[in-house]
Protein backbone atom coordinates (compact mmCIF):
# COMPACT_ATOMS: atom_id res chain seq x y z
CA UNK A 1 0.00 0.00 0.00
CA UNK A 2 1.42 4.03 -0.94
CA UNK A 3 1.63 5.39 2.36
CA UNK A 4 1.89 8.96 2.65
CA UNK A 5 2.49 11.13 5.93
CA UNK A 6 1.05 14.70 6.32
CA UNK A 7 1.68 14.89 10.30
CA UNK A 8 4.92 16.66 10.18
CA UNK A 9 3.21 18.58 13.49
CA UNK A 10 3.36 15.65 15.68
CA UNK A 11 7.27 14.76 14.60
CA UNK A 12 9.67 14.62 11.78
CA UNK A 13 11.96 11.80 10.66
CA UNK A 14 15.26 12.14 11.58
CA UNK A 15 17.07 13.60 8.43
CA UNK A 16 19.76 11.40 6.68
CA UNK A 17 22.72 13.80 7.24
CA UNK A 18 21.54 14.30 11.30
CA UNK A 19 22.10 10.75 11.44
CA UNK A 20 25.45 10.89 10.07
CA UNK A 21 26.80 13.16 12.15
CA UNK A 22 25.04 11.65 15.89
CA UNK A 23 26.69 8.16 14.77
CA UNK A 24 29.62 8.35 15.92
CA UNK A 25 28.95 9.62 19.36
CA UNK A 26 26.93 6.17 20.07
CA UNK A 27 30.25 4.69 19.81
CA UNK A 28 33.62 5.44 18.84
CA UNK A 29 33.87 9.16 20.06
CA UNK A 30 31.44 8.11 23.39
CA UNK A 31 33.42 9.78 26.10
CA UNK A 32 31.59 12.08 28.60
CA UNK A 33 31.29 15.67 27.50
CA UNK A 34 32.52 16.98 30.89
CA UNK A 35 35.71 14.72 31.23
CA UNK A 36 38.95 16.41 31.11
CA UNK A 37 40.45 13.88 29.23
CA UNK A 38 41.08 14.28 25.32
CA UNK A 39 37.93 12.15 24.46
CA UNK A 40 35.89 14.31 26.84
CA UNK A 41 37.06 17.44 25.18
CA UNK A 42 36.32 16.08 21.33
CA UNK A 43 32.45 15.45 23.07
CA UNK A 44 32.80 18.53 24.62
CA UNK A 45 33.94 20.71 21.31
CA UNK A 46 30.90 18.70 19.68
CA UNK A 47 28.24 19.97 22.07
CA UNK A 48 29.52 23.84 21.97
CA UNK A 49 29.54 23.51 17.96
CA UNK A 50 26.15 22.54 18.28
CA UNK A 51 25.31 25.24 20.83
CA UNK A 52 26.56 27.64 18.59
CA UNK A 53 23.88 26.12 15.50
CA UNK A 54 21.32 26.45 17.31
CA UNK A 55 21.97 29.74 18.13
CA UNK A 56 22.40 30.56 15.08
CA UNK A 57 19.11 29.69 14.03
CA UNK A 58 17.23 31.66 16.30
CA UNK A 59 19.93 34.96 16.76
CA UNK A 60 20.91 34.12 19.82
CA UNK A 61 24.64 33.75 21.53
CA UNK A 62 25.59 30.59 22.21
CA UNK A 63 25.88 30.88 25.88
CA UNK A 64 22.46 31.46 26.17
CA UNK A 65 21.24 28.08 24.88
CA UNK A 66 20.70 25.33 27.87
CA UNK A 67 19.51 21.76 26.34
CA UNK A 68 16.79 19.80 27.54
CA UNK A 69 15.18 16.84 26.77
CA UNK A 70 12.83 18.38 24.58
CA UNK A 71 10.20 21.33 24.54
CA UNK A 72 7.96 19.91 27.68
CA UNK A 73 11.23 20.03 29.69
CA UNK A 74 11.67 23.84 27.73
CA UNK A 75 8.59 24.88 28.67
CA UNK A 76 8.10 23.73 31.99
CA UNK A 77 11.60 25.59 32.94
CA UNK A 78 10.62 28.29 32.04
CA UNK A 79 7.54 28.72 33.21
CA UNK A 80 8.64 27.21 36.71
CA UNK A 81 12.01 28.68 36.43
CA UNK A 82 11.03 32.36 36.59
CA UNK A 83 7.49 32.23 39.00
CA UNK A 84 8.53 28.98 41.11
CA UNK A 85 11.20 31.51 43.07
CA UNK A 86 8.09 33.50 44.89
CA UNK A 87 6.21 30.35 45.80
CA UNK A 88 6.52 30.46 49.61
CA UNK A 89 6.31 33.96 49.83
CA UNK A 90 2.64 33.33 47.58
CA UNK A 91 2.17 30.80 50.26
CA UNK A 92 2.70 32.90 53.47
CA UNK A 93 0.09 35.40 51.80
CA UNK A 94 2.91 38.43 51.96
CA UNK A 95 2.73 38.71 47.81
CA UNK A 96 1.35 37.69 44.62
CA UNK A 97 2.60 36.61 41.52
CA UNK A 98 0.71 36.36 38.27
CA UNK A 99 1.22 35.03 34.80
CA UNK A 100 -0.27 36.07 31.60
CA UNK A 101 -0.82 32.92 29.11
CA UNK A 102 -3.61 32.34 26.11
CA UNK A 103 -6.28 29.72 25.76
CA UNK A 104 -4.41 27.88 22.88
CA UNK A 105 -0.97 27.17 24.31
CA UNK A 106 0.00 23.20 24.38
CA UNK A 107 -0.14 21.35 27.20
CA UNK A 108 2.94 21.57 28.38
CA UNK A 109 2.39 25.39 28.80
CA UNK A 110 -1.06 25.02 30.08
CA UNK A 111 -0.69 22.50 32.71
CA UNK A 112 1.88 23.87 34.05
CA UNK A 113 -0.02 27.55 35.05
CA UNK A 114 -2.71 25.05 35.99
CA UNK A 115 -0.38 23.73 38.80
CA UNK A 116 1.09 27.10 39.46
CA UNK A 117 -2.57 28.24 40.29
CA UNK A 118 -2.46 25.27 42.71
CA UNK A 119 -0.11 26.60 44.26
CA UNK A 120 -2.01 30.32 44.40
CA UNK A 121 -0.55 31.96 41.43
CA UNK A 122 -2.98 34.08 39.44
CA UNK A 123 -2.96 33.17 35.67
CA UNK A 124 -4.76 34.89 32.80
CA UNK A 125 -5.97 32.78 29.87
CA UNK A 126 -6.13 35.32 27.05
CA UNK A 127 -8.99 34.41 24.71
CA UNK A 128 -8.22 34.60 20.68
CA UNK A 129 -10.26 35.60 17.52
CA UNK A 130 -11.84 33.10 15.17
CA UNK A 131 -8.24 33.33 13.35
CA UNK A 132 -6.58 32.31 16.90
CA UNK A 133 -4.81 35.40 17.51
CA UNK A 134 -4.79 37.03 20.40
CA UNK A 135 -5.52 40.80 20.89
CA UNK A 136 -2.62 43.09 22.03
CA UNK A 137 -4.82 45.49 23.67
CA UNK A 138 -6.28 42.74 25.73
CA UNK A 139 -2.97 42.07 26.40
CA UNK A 140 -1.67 45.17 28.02
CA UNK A 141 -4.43 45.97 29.70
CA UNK A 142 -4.13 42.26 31.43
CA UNK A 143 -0.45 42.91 33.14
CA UNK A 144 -0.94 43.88 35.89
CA UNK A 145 1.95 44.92 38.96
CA UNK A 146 2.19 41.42 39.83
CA UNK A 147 2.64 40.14 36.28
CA UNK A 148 6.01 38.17 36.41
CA UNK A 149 5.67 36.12 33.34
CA UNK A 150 3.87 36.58 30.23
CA UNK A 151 4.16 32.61 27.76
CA UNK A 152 2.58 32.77 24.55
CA UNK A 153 3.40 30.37 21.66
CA UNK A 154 4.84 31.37 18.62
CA UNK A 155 3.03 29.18 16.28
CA UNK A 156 0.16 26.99 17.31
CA UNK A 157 0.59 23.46 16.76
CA UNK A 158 -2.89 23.02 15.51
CA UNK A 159 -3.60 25.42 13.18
CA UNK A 160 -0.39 27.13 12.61
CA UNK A 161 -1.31 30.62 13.54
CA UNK A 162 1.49 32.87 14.31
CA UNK A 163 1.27 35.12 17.27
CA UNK A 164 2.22 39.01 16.84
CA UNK A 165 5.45 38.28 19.33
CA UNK A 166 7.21 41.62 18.75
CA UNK A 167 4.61 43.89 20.19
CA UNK A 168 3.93 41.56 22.92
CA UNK A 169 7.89 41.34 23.48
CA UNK A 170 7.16 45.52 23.51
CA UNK A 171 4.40 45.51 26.16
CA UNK A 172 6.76 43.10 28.07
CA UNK A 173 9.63 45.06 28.19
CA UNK A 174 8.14 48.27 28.83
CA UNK A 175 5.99 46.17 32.01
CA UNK A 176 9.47 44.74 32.77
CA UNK A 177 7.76 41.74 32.55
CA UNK A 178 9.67 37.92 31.59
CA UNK A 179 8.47 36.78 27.99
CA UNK A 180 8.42 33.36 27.16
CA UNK A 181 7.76 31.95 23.79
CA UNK A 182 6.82 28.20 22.57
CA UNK A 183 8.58 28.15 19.49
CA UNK A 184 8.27 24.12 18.85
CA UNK A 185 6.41 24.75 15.97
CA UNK A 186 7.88 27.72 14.70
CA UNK A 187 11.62 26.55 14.37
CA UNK A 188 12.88 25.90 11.49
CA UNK A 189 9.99 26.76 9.61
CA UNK A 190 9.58 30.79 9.66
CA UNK A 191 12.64 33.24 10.86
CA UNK A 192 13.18 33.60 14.21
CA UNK A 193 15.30 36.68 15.95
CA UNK A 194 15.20 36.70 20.02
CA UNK A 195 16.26 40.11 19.78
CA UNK A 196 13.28 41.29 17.14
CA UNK A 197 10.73 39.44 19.38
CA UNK A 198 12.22 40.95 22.34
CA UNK A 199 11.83 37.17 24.07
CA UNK A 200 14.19 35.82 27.73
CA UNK A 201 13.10 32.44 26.91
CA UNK A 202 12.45 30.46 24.03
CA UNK A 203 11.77 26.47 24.15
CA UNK A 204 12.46 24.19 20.72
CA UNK A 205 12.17 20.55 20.56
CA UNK A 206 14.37 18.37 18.48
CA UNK A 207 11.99 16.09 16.78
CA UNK A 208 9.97 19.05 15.37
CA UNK A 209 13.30 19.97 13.35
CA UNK A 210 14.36 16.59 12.07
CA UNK A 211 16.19 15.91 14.31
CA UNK A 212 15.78 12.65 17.12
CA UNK A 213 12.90 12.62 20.03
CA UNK A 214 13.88 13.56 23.61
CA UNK A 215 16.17 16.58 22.59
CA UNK A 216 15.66 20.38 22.72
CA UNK A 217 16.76 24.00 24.06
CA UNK A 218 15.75 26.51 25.93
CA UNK A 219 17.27 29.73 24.96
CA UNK A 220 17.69 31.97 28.27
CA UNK A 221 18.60 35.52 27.39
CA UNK A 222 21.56 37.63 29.65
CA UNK A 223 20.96 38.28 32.65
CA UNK A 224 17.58 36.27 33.29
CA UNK A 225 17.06 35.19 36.75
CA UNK A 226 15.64 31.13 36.74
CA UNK A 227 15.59 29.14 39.15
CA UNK A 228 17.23 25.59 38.23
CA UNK A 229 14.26 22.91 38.31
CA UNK A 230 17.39 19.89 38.71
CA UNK A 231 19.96 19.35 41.13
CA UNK A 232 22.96 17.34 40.73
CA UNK A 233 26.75 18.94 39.09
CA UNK A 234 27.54 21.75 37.41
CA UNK A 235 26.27 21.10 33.66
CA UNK A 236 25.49 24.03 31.49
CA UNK A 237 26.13 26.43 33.43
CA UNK A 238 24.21 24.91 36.21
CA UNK A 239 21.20 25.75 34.55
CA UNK A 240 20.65 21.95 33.48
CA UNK A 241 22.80 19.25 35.33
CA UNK A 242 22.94 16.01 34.52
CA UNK A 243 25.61 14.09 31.81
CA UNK A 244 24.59 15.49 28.15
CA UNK A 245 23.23 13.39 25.39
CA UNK A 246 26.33 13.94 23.50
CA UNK A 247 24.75 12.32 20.16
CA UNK A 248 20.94 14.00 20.57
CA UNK A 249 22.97 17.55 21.03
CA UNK A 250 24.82 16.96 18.07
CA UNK A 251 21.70 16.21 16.20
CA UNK A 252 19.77 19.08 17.13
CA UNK A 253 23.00 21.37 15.83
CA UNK A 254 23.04 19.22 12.70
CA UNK A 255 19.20 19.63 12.16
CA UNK A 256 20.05 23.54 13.27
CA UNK A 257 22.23 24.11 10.96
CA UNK A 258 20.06 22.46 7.57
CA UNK A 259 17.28 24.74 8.53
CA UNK A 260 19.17 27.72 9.06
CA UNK A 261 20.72 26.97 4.84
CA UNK A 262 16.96 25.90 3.57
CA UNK A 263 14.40 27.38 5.69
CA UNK A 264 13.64 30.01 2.50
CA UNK A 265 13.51 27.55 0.04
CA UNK A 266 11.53 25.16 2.11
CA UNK A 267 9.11 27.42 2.80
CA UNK A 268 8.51 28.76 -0.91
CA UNK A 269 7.87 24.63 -1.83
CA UNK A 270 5.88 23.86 1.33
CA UNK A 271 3.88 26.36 1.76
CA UNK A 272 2.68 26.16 -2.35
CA UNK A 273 1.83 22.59 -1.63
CA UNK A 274 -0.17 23.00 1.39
CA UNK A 275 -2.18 25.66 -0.77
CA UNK A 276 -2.48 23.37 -3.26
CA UNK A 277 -3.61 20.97 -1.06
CA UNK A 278 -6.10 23.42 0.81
CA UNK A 279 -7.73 24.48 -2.04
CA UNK A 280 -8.12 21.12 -3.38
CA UNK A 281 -10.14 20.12 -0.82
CA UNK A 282 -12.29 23.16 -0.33
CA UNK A 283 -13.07 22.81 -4.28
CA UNK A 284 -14.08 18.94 -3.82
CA UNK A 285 -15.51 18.64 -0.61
CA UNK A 286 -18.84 20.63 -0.30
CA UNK A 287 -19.32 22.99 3.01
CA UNK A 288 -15.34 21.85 4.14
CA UNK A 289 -14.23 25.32 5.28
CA UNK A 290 -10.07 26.22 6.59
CA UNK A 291 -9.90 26.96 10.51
CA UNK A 292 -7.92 30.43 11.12
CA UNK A 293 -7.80 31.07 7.12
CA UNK A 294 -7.41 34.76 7.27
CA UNK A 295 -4.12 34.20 10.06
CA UNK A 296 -0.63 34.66 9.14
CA UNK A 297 0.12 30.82 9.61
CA UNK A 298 3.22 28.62 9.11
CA UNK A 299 3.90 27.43 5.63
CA UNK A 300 3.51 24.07 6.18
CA UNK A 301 -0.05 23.79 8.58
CA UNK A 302 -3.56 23.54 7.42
CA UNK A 303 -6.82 22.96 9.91
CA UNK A 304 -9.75 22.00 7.84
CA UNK A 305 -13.60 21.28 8.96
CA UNK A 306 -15.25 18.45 7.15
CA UNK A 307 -19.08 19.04 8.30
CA UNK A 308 -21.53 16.21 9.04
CA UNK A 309 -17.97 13.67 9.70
CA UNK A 310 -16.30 12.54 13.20
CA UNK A 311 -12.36 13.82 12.59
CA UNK A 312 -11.79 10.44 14.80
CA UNK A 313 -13.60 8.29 12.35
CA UNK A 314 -12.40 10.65 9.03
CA UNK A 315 -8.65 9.60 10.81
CA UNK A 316 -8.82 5.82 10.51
CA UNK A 317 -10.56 5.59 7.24
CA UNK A 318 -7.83 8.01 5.70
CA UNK A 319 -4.96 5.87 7.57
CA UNK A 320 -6.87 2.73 6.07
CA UNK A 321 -6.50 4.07 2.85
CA UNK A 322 -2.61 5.16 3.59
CA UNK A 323 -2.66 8.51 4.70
CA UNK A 324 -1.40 9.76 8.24
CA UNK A 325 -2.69 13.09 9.28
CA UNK A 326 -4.32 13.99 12.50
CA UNK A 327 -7.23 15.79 14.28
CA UNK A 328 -4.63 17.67 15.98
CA UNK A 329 -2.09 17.37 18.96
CA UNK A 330 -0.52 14.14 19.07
CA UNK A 331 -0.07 14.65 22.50
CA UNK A 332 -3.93 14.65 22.96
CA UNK A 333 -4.66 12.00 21.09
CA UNK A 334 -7.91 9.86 22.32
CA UNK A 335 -9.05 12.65 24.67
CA UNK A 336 -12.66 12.40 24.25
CA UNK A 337 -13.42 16.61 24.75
CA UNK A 338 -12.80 18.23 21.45
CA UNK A 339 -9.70 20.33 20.78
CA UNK A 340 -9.60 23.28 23.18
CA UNK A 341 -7.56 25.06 20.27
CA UNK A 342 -10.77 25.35 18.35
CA UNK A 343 -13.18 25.40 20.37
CA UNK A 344 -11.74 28.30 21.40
CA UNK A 345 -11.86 29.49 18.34
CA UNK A 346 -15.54 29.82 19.23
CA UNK A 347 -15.77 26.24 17.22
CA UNK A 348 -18.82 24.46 18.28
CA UNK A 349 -17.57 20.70 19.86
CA UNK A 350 -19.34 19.09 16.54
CA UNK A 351 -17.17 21.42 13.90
CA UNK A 352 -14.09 21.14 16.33
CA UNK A 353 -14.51 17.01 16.25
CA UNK A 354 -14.98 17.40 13.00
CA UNK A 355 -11.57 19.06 11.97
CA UNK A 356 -8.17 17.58 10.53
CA UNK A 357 -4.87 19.24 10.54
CA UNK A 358 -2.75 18.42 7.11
CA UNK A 359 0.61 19.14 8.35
CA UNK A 360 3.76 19.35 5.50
CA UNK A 361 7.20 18.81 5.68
CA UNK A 362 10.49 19.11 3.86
CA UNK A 363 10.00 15.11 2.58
CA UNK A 364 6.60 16.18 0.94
CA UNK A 365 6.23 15.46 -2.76
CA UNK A 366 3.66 16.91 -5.50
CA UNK A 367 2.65 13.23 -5.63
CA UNK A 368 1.34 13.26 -1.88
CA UNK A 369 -0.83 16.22 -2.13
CA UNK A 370 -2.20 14.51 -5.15
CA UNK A 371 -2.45 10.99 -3.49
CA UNK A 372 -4.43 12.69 -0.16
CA UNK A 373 -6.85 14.79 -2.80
CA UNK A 374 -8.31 12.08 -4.13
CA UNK A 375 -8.87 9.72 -0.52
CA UNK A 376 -10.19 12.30 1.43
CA UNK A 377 -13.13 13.58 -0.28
CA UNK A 378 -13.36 9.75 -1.08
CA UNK A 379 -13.55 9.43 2.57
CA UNK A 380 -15.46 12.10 3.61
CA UNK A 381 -18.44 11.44 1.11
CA UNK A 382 -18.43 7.40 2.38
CA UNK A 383 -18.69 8.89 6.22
CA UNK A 384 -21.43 11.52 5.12
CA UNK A 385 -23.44 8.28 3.80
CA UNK A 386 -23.33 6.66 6.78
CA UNK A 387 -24.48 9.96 8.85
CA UNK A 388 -28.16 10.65 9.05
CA UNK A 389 -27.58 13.62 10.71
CA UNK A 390 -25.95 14.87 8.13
CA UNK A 391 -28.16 13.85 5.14
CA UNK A 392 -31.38 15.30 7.33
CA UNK A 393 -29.15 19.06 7.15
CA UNK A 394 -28.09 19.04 3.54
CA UNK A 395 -31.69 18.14 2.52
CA UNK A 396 -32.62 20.84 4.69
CA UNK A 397 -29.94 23.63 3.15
CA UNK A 398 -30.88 22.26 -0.30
């Protein structure tokens, strides 16, 4: 059976010349990257060349790159990095401590404010527009004196709308307020300057970039107070201790450093595809409509709604037929509660369950955007068939 793979959201393969360059650290060139020995220092002159590519992608210097195991670990140091400090003053009632976030962040963002309001932190969940933007104004007008930490995402892993960062990075600095930014979609795919978007912290995840799972960074501008989150030797700086995956650092540089050379050329042949794609299906499948159309949006996302189908259902017949896509985070996968992404998009829960993201990537052919034009309409007119909800409203709109 053709198989083709439009969920380049949920992870990338690891590309051919990443894997070239991790292999030897499996084995020959093994040594621990803080040993003083001469092995130790060839791992340790690998991991600082990689520092520097990823630093490089983003405008940063390389100092200010810590790696993690990936954008959770990012996100959640971060978040708990900058407002854990005040905790048991919150506690003891003698101050407050309040962080600005939006309703469409990933989990790793949300959850975590969730547990910071356990622990009597104030959080405000910014609401967005049908595109999924959210509004400046609302934004200023939400920091407040006790605003330590403002996290909005860059690009939203489910629709691929991209957040106005710089005047937000404006309203922070003038509030002297901490800025963090999820920027796991983002990487790789649109340009990214720390200094432009006036971020402290920035989280990327490894497997987003093509490059392997259970790798990332957090970029932590000059001079920003966190609080380590892991205790053990001096690593990084002391930001992050713990021995370094020698190999998975050297694949996120690798993976850096190809996106850095083709991320304008990728993103002139993606993004033409996934409008080729989008428009396909709105042309073949009757009332299908594109989530967050009118957004600036990453080249390589589309979030469509297929009325009168289950996305679930829509899902297994298109993966029966040989194409992967998804009904959006994999990380959310079998919830039964519809996306909170759209639904707060003001989606109802039927339109949001009935929604598939398309998501490109650099492997995607002309021949797969042809292949997944003809099965899903296929698809979606079978499932239509089978709904009687559905037949009862287009006999009623026709």
């Amino acid at each position: 059976m053709n198989r083709v793979y439009l969920d380049f959201n949920a992870t990338t393969p690891v590309e051919p010349a990443v894997l070239d360059a991790m292999l030897p650290y499996f084995s020959g060139e093994f040594a621990n990257a803080a040993s003083i020995h001469t092995p130790g220092q060839k791992a340790r002159a690998a991991v600082e060349t990689a520092r520097e590519q990823v630093a490089a992608l983003i405008g940063a210097r390389p100092q200010e790159i810590v790696f993690t195991s990936g954008g959770t670990e990012s996100d959640n140091h971060a978040i708990f990095g900058v407002v854990a400090q005040p905790l048991l003053a919150v506690r003891s009632g003698e101050t407050g401590r309040h962080v600005i976030t939006t309703a469409i962040e990933h989990e790793a963002v949300l959850n975590a404010c969730q547990a910071l309001e356990k622990e009597g932190v104030s959080v405000t969940y910014l609401p967005t527009n049908r595109n999924g933007q959210i509004d400046v104004e609302e934004q200023r007008r939400a920091i407040r004196p006790e605003t330590v930490l403002i996290s909005i995402m860059h690009a939203n892993n489910e629709l691929g709308t991209v957040q106005p960062l710089e005047e937000i990075g404006r309203l922070a600095k003038e509030a002297d307020v901490y800025f963090h930014t999820d920027a796991v979609q983002s990487a790789g795919k649109i340009p990214i300057d720390v200094k432009a978007l006036q971020v402290d912290l920035l989280s990327l995840s490894g497997h987003k970039l093509y490059a392997p799972k259970g790798i990332g960074a957090l970029y932590v501008r000059g001079g920003t107070r966190l609080r380590q989150l892991l205790y053990g030797g001096h690593h990084q700086r002391g930001f992050r201790p713990g021995t370094e995956n020698v190999a998975g650092i050297v694949g996120l540089g690798k993976a850096a450093e190809i996106a850095s050379e083709s991320l304008v050329e990728d993103a002139q042949r993606i993004s033409a595809l996934r409008d080729r794609l989008q428009q396909g299906l709105l042309h073949r499948v009757a009332q299908s409509r594109v989530n967050a159309a009118s957004a600036p949006r990453t080249p390589n996302t589309t979030n469509l709604v297929f009325p009168g189908v289950e996305g679930e259902a829509l899902l297994i017949a298109l993966d029966l037929k040989g194409l992967a896509c998804s009904t959006g985070a994999a990380c959310s996968s079998g919830a039964v509660e519809p996306s909170h992404v759209l639904t707060a998009l003001g989606l109802p829960p039927e339109e949001a369950r009935a929604s598939l993201r398309f998501s490109l990537g650099r492997h995607t052919t002309p021949a797969d955007i042809d292949f997944a034009l003809n099965v899903v309409p296929a698809a979606v007119a079978q499932l239509r068939e089978l709904s009687p909800t559905y037949r009862k409203e287009a006999t009623a709109h026709s």
